[in-house]
C-alpha atoms as a PDB file:
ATOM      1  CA  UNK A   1    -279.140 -92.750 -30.112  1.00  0.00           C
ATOM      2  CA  UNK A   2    -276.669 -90.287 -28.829  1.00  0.00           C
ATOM      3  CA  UNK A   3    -276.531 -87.308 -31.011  1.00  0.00           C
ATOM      4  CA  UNK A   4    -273.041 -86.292 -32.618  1.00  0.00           C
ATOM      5  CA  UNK A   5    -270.766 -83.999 -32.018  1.00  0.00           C
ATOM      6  CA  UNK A   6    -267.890 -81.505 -33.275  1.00  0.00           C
ATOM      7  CA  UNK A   7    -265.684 -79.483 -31.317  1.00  0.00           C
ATOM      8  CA  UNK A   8    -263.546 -76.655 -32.605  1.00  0.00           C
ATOM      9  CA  UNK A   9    -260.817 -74.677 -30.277  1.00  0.00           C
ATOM     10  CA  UNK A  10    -257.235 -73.563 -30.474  1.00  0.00           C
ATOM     11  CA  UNK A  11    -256.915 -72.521 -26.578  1.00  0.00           C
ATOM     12  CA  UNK A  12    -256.955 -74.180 -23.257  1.00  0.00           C
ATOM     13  CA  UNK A  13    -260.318 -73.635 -22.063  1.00  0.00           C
ATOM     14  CA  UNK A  14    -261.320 -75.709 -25.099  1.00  0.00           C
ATOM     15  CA  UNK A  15    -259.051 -78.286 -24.646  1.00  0.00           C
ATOM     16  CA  UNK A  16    -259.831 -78.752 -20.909  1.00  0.00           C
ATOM     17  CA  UNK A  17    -263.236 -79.296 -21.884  1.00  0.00           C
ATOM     18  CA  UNK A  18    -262.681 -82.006 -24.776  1.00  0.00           C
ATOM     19  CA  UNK A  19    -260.539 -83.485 -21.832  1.00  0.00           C
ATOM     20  CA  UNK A  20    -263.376 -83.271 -19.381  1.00  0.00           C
ATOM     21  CA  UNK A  21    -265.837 -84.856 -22.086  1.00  0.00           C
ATOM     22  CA  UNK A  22    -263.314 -87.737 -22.498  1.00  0.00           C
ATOM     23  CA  UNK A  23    -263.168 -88.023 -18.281  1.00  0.00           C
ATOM     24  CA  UNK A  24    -266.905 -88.281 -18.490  1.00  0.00           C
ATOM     25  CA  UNK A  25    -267.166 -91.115 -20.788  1.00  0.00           C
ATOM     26  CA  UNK A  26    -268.497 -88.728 -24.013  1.00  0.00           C
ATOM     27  CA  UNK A  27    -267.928 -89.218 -27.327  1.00  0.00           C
ATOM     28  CA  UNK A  28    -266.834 -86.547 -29.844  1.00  0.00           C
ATOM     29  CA  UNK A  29    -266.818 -87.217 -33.992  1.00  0.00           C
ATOM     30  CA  UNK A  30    -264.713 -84.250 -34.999  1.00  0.00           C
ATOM     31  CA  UNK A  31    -262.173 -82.050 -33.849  1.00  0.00           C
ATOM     32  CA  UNK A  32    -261.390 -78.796 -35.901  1.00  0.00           C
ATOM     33  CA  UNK A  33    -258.508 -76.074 -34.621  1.00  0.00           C
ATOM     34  CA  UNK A  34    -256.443 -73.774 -36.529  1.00  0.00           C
ATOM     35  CA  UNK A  35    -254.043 -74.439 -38.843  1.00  0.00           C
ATOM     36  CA  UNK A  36    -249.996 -74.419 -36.740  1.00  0.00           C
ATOM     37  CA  UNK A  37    -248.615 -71.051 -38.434  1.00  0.00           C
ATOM     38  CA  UNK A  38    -252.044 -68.915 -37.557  1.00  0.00           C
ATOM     39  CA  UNK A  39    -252.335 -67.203 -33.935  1.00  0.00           C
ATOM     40  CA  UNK A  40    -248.868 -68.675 -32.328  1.00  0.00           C
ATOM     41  CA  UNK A  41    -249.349 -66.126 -29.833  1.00  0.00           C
ATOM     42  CA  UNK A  42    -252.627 -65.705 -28.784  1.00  0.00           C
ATOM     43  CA  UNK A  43    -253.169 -66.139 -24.987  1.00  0.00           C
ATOM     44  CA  UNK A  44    -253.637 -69.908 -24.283  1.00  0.00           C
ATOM     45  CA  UNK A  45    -253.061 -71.065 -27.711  1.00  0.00           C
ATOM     46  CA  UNK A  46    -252.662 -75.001 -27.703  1.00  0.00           C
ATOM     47  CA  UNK A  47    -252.801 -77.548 -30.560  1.00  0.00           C
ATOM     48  CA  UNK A  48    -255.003 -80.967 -30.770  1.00  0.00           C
ATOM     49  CA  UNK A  49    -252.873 -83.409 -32.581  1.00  0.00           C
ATOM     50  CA  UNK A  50    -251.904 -85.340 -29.195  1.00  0.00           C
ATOM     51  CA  UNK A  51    -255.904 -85.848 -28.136  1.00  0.00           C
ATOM     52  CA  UNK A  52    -256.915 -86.394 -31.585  1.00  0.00           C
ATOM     53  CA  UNK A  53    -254.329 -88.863 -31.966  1.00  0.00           C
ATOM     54  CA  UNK A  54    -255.005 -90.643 -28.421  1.00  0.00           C
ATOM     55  CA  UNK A  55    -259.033 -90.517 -29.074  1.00  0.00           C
ATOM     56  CA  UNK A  56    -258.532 -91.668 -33.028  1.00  0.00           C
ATOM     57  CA  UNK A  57    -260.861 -88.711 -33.715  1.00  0.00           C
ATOM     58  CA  UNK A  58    -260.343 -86.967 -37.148  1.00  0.00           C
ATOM     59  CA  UNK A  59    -258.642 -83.645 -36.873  1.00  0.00           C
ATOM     60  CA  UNK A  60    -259.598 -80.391 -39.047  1.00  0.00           C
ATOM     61  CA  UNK A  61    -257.092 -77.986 -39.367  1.00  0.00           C
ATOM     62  CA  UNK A  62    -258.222 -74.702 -40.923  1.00  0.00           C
ATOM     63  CA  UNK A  63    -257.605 -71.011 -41.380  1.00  0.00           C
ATOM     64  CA  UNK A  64    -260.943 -69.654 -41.033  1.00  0.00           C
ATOM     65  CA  UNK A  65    -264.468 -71.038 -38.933  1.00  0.00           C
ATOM     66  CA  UNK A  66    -266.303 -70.577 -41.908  1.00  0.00           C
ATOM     67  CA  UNK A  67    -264.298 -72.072 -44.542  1.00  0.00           C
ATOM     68  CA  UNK A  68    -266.121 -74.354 -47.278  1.00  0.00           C
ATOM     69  CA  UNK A  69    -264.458 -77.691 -45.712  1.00  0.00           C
ATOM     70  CA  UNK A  70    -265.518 -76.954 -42.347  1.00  0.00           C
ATOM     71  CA  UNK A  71    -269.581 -76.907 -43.725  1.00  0.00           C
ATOM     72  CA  UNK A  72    -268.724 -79.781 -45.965  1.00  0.00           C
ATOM     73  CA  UNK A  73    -267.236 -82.001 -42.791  1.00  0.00           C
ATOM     74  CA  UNK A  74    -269.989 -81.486 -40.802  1.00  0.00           C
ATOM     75  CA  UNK A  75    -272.147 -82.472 -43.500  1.00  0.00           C
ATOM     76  CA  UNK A  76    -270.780 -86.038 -43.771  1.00  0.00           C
ATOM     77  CA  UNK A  77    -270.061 -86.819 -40.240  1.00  0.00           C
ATOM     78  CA  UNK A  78    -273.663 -85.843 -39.975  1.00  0.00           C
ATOM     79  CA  UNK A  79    -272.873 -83.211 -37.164  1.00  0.00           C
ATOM     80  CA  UNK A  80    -275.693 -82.864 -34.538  1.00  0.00           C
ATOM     81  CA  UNK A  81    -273.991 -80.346 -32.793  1.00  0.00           C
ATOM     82  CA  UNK A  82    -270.737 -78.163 -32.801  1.00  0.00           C
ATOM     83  CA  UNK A  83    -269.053 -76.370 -29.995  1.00  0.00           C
ATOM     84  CA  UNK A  84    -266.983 -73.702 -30.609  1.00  0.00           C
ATOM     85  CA  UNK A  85    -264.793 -72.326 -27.844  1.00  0.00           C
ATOM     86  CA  UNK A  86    -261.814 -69.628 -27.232  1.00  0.00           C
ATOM     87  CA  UNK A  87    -262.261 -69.021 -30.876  1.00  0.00           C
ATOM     88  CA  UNK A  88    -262.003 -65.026 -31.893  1.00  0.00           C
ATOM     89  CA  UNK A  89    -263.381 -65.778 -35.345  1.00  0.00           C
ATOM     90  CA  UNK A  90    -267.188 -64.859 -35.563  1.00  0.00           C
ATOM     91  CA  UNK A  91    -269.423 -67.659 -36.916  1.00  0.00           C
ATOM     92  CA  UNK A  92    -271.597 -66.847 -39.909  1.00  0.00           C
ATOM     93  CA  UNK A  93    -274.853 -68.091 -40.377  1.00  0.00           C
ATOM     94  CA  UNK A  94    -274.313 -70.964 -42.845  1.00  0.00           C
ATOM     95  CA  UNK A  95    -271.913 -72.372 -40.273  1.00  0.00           C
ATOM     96  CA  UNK A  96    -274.566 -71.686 -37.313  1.00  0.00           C
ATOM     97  CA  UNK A  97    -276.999 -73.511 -39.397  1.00  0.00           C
ATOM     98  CA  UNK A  98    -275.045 -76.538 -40.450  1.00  0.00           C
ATOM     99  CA  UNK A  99    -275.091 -78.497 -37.687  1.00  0.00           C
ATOM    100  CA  UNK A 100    -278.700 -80.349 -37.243  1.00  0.00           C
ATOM    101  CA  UNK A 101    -279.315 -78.409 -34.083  1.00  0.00           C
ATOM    102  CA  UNK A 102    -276.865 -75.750 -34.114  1.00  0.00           C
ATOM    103  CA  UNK A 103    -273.708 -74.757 -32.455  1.00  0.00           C
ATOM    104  CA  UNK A 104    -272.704 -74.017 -28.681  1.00  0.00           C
ATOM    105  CA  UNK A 105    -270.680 -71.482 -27.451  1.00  0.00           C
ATOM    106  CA  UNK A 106    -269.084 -70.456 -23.704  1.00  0.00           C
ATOM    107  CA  UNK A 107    -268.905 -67.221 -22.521  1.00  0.00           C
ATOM    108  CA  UNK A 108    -266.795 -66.027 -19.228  1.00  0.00           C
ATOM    109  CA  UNK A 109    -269.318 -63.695 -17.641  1.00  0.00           C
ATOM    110  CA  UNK A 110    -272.874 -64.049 -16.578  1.00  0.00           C
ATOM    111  CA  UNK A 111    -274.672 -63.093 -19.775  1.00  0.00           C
ATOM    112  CA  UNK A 112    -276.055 -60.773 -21.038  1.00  0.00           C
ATOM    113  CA  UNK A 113    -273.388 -58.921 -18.635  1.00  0.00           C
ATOM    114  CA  UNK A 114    -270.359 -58.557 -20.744  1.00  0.00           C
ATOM    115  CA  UNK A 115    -271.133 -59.293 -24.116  1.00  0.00           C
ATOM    116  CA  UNK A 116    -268.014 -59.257 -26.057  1.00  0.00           C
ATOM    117  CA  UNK A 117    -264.340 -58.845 -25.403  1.00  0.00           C
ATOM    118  CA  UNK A 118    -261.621 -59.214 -22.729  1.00  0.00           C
ATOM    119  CA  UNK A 119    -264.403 -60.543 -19.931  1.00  0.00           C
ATOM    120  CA  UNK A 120    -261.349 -61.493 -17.496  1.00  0.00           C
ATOM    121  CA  UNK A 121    -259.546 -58.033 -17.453  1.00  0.00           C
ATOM    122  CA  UNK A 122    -262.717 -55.961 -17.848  1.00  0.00           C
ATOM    123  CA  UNK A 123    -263.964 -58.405 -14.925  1.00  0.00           C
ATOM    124  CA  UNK A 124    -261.081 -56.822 -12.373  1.00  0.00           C
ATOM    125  CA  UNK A 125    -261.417 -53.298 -14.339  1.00  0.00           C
ATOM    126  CA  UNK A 126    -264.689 -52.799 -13.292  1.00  0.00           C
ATOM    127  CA  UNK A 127    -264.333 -54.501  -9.858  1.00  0.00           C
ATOM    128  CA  UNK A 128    -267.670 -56.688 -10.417  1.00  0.00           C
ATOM    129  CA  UNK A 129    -268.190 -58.700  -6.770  1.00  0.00           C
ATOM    130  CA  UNK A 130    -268.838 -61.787  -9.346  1.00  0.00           C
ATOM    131  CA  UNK A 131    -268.625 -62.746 -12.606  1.00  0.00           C
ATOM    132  CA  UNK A 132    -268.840 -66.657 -14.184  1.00  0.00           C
ATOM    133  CA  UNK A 133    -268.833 -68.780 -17.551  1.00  0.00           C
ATOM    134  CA  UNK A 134    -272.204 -68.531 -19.323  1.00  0.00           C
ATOM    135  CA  UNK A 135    -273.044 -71.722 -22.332  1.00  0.00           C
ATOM    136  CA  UNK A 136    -275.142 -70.925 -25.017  1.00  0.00           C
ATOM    137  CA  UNK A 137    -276.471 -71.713 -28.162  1.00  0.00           C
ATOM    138  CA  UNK A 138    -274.325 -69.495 -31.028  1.00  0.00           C
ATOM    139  CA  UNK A 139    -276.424 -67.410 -33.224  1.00  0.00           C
ATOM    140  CA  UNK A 140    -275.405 -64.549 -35.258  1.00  0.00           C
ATOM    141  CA  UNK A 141    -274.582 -61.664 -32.550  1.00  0.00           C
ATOM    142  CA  UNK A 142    -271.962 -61.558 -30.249  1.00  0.00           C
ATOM    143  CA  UNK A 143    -273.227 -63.533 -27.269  1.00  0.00           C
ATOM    144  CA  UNK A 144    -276.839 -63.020 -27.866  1.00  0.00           C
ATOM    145  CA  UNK A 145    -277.445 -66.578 -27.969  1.00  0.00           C
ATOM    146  CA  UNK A 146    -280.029 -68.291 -25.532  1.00  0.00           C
ATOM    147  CA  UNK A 147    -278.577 -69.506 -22.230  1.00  0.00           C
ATOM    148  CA  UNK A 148    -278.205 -72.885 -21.257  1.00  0.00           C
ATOM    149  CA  UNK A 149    -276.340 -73.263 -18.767  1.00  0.00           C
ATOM    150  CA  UNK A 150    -274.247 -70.425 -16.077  1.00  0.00           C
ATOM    151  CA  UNK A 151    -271.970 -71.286 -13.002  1.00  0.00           C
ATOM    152  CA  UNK A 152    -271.142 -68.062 -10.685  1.00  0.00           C
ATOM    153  CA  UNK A 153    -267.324 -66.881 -10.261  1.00  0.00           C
ATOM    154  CA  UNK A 154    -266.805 -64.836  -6.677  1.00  0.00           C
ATOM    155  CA  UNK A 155    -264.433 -61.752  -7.210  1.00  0.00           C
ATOM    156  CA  UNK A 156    -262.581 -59.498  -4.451  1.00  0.00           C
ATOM    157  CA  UNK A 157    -260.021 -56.813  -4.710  1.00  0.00           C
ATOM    158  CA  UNK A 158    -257.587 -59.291  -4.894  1.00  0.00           C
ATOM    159  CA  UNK A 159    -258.349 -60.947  -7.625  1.00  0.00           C
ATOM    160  CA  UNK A 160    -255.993 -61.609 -10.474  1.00  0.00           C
ATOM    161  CA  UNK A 161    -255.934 -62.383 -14.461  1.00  0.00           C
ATOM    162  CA  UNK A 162    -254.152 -65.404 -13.417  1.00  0.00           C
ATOM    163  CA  UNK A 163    -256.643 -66.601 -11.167  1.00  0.00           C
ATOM    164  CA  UNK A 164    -259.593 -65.235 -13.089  1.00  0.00           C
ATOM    165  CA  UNK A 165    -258.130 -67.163 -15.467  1.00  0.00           C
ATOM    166  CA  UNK A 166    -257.965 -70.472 -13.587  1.00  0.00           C
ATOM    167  CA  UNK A 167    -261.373 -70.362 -12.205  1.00  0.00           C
ATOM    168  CA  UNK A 168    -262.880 -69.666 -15.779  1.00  0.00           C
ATOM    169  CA  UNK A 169    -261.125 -72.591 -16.871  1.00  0.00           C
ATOM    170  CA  UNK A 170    -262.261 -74.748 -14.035  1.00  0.00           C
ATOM    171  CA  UNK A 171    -266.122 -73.635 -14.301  1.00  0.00           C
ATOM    172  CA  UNK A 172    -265.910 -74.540 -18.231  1.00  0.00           C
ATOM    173  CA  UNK A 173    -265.157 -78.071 -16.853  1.00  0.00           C
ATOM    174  CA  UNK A 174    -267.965 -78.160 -14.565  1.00  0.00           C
ATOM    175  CA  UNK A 175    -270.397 -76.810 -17.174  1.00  0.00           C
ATOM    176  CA  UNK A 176    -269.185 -79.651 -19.604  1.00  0.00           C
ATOM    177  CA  UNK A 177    -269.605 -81.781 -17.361  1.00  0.00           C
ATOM    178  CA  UNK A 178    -273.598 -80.728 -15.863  1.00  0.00           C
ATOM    179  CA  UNK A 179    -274.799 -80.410 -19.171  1.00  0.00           C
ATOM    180  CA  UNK A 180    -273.107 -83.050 -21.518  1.00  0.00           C
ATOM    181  CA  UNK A 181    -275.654 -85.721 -20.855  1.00  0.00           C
ATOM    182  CA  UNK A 182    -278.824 -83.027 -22.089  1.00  0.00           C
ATOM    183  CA  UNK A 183    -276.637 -82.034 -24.548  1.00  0.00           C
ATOM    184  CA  UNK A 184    -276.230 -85.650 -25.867  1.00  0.00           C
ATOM    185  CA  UNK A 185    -279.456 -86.756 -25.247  1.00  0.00           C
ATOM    186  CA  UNK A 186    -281.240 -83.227 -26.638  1.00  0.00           C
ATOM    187  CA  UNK A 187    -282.944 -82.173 -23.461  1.00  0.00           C
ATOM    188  CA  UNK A 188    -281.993 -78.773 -22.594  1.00  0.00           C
ATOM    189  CA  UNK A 189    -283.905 -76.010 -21.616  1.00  0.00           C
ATOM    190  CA  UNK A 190    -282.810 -72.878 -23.551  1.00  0.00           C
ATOM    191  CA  UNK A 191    -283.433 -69.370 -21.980  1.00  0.00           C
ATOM    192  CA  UNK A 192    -283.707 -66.120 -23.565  1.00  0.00           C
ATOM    193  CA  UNK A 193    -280.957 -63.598 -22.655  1.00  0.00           C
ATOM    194  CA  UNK A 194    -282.961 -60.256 -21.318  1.00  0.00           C
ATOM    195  CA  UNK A 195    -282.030 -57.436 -23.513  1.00  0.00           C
ATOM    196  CA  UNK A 196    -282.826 -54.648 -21.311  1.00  0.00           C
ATOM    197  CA  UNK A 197    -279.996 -55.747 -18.694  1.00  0.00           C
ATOM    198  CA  UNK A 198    -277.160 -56.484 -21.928  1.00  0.00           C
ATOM    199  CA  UNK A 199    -273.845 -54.653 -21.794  1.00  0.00           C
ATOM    200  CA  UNK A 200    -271.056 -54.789 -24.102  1.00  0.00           C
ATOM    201  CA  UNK A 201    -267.650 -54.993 -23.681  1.00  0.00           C
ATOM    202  CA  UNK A 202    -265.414 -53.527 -26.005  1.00  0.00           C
ATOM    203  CA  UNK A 203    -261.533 -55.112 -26.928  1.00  0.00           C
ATOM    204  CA  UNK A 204    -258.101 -54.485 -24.800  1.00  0.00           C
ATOM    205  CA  UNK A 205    -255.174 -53.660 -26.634  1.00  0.00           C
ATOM    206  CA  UNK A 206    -251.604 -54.666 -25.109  1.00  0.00           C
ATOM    207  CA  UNK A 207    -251.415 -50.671 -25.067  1.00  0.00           C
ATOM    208  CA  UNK A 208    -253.888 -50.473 -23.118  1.00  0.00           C
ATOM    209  CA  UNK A 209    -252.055 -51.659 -19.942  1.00  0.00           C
ATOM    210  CA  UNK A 210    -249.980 -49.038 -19.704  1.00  0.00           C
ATOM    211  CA  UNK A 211    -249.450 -47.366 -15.968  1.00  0.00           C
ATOM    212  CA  UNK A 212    -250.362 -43.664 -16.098  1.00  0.00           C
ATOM    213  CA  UNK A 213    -249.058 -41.187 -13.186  1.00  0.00           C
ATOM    214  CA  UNK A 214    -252.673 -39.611 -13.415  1.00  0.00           C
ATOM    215  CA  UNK A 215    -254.224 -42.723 -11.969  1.00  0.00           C
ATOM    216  CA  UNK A 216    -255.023 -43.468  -8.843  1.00  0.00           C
ATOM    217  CA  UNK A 217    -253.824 -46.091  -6.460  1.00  0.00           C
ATOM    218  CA  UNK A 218    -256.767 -47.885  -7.137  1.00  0.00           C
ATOM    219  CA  UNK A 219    -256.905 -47.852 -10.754  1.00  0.00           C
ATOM    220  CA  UNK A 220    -253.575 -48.819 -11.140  1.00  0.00           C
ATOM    221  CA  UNK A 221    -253.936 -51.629  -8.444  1.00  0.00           C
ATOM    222  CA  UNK A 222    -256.584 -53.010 -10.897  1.00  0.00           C
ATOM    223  CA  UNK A 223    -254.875 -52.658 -14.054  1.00  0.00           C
ATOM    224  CA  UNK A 224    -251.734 -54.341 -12.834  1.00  0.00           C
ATOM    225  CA  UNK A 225    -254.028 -57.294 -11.280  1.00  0.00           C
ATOM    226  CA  UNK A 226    -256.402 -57.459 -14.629  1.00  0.00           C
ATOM    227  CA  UNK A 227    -253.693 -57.840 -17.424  1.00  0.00           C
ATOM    228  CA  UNK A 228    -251.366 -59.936 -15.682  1.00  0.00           C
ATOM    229  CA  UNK A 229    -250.429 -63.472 -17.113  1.00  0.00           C
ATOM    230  CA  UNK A 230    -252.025 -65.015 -19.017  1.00  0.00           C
ATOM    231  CA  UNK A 231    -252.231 -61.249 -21.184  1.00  0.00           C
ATOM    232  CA  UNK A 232    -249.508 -58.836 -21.940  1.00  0.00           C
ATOM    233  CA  UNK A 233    -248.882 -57.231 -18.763  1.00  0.00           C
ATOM    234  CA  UNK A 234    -249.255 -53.724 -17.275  1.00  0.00           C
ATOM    235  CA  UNK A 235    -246.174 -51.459 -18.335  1.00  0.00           C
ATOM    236  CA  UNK A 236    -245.181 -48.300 -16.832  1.00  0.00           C
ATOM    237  CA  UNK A 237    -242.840 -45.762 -19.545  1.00  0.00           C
ATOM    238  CA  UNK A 238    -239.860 -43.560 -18.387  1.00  0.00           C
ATOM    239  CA  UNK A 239    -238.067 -42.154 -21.509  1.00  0.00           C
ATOM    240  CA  UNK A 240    -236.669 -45.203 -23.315  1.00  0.00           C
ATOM    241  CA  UNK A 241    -237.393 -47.312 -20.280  1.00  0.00           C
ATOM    242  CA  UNK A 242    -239.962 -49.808 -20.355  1.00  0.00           C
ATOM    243  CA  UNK A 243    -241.013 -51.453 -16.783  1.00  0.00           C
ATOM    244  CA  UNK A 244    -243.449 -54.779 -17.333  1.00  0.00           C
ATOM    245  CA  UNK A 245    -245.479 -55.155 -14.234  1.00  0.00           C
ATOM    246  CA  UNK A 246    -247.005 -58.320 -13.454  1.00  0.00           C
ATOM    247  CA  UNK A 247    -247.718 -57.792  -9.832  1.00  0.00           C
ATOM    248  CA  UNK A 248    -247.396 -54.499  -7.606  1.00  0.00           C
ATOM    249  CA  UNK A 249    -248.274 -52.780  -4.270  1.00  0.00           C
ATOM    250  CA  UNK A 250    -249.531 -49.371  -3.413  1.00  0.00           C
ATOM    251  CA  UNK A 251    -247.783 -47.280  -0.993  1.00  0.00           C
ATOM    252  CA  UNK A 252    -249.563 -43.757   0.259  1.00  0.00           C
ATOM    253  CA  UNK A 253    -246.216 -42.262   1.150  1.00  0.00           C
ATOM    254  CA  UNK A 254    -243.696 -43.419  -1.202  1.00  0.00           C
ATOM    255  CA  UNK A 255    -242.591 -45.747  -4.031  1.00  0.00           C
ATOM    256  CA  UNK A 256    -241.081 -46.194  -7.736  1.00  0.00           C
ATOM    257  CA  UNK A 257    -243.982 -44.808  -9.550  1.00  0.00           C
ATOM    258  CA  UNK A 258    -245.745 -41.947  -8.489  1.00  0.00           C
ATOM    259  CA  UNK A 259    -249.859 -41.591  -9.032  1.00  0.00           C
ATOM    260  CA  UNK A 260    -252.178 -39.185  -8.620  1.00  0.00           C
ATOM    261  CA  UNK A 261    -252.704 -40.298  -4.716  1.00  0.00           C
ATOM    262  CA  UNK A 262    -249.798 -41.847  -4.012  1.00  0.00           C
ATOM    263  CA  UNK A 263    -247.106 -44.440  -5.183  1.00  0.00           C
ATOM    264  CA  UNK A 264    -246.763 -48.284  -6.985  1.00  0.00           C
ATOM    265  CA  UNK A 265    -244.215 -50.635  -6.457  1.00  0.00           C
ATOM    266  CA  UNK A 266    -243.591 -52.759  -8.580  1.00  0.00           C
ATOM    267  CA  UNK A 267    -243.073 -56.492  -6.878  1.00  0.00           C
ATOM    268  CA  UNK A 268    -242.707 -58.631  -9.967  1.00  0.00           C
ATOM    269  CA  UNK A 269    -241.359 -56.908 -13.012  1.00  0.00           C
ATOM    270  CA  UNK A 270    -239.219 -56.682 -15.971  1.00  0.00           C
ATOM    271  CA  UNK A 271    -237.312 -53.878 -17.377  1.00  0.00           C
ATOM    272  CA  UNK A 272    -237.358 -53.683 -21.459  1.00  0.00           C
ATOM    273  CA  UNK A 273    -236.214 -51.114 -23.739  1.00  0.00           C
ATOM    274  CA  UNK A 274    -232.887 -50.238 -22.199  1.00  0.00           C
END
C-alpha cells in the first residue's frame, strides 16, 4: 500500500512539483499553504485553491508550519510523509516528528554547500561553476538533513537570477519525478551530509543590491545578474535618484555609472525616486 502524503508550499517551485506529481500519476492526501493576507510579496508566491479544487484534495490554510491544526491534520489523514517546500518558516520538531516517517525538504544547491539563505543570488555572487537542487529529509537544522536525492545545475558568467531561477525550478521537477516512486513505496537510500565540507549562507536584504562606485566591473556585473527578477533588483543611488537595474553591461572606457575599474550601463532599468 502506497504510503500517504502531505504537501505544504506557498511558491512556485512547490507548486510545479505538486503539478509534476499529478503528471506522474501520484497521489497526494493534503495540501497546506499560507493563509491569502500573509507573504503577498514574497518572490514566487502562488496560492493552491485552483489544484486543490481540480484534484478534490483538502486544502490547509495556515499562518504558521507549526500551528496546532497542522499536527492535528496530519494525525487523522494518517500522514506518512510531508513535503515542505519554498517555505521560510523553520519546522520544529513536533512537526518533523508527526508524520510516520518524517518530512522532506528541497534545497537549491548541492548540500552541504550553501546551507541556508538566498542560494540563487549567492550562487552568481560567488561565481560557483555549478550549483543544483539537493532533497532531503527535514530535521531540526537548517539543511542538515540526510540527502536523498541531488541533480547538478551548470553556471557561467552569464548566468542570471532569472535563469537560475528557471533551472532550479525545472530540476525540482525532475527530482519529483526520479524519486516519487521510492518515496511512495519507502525505498530510499538516505545519505549523511559531510560536515567537514558544510558552508552557510547567510540572508540578502533588498538593500543589499545596491551598485557601489567602489566595485569593480566584475562585482557589479554579478550583482546586477544575481538579484535580477525574480528578487528586488540591483539599484544604483544619485542624490534623490534611484536607478533599478535589472540587466547591465560593463564598459572599460566609459558609461552611466562609474566603478572602481571602469563603467556600467545600465540596459534594462527603471528610474524611481524622482
Amino acid at each position: 500500500m502506497e504510503m500517504k502524503i502531505a504537501f505544504a508550499t506557498c511558491v512556485q517551485l512547490g507548486k510545479s512539483c505538486i503539478e509534476e506529481i499529478n503528471r506522474i500519476g501520484g497521489h497526494i492526501d493534503l495540501l497546506i499553504t499560507l493563509n491569502d493576507e500573509i507573504a503577498k510579496n514574497k518572490s514566487g508566491r502562488i496560492y493552491l485553491d485552483d489544484i486543490a479544487n481540480e484534484q478534490s484534495t483538502p486544502l490547509l490554510k495556515v499562518n504558521n508550519i507549526n500551528d496546532p491544526i497542522v499536527i492535528d491534520k496530519l494525525k487523522s489523514h494518517e500522514i506518512d510523509w510531508l513535503f515542505i517546500i519554498g517555505w521560510s518558516q523553520i519546522a520544529k520538531k513536533e512537526l518533523l516528528e508527526t508524520p510516520t516517517h518524517g518530512c522532506i525538504g528541497m534545497h537549491p544547491t548541492l548540500l552541504p554547500v550553501g546551507r541556508g539563505r538566498a542560494a540563487i543570488p549567492w550562487a552568481i555572487i560567488k561565481k560557483l561553476d555549478e550549483t543544483g537542487v539537493t532533497m532531503f529529509k527535514l530535521d531540526e537544522g537548517i539543511d542538515t538533513g540526510d540527502i536523498i536525492g541531488q541533480g547538478v545545475i551548470q553556471l557561467d558568467n552569464k548566468s542570471t537570477a532569472t535563469g537560475l531561477y528557471e533551472k532550479v525550478n525545472a530540476m525540482h521537477i525532475n527530482l519529483i519525478s526520479k524519486y516519487w516512486k521510492d518515496i511512495v513505496n519507502g525505498k530510499i537510500n538516505l545519505t549523511k551530509q559531510d560536515d567537514a565540507k558544510a558552508t552557510e549562507w547567510p540572508g540578502r536584504k533588498p538593500k543589499d543590491g545596491e551598485v557601489l562606485n567602489s566595485m569593480s566591473m566584475d562585482e557589479a556585473d554579478c550583482l546586477v545578474r544575481a538579484v535580477t527578477h525574480p528578487y528586488p533588483g540591483a539599484f544604483y543611488k544619485e542624490g534623490n535618484k534611484i536607478t533599478r537595474i535589472w540587466s547591465a553591461k560593463i564598459n572599460k572606457n566609459e558609461g552611466d555609472i562609474q566603478l572602481s575599474d571602469g563603467f556600467l550601463v545600465p540596459i534594462e532599468y527603471e528610474i524611481e525616486g524622482l
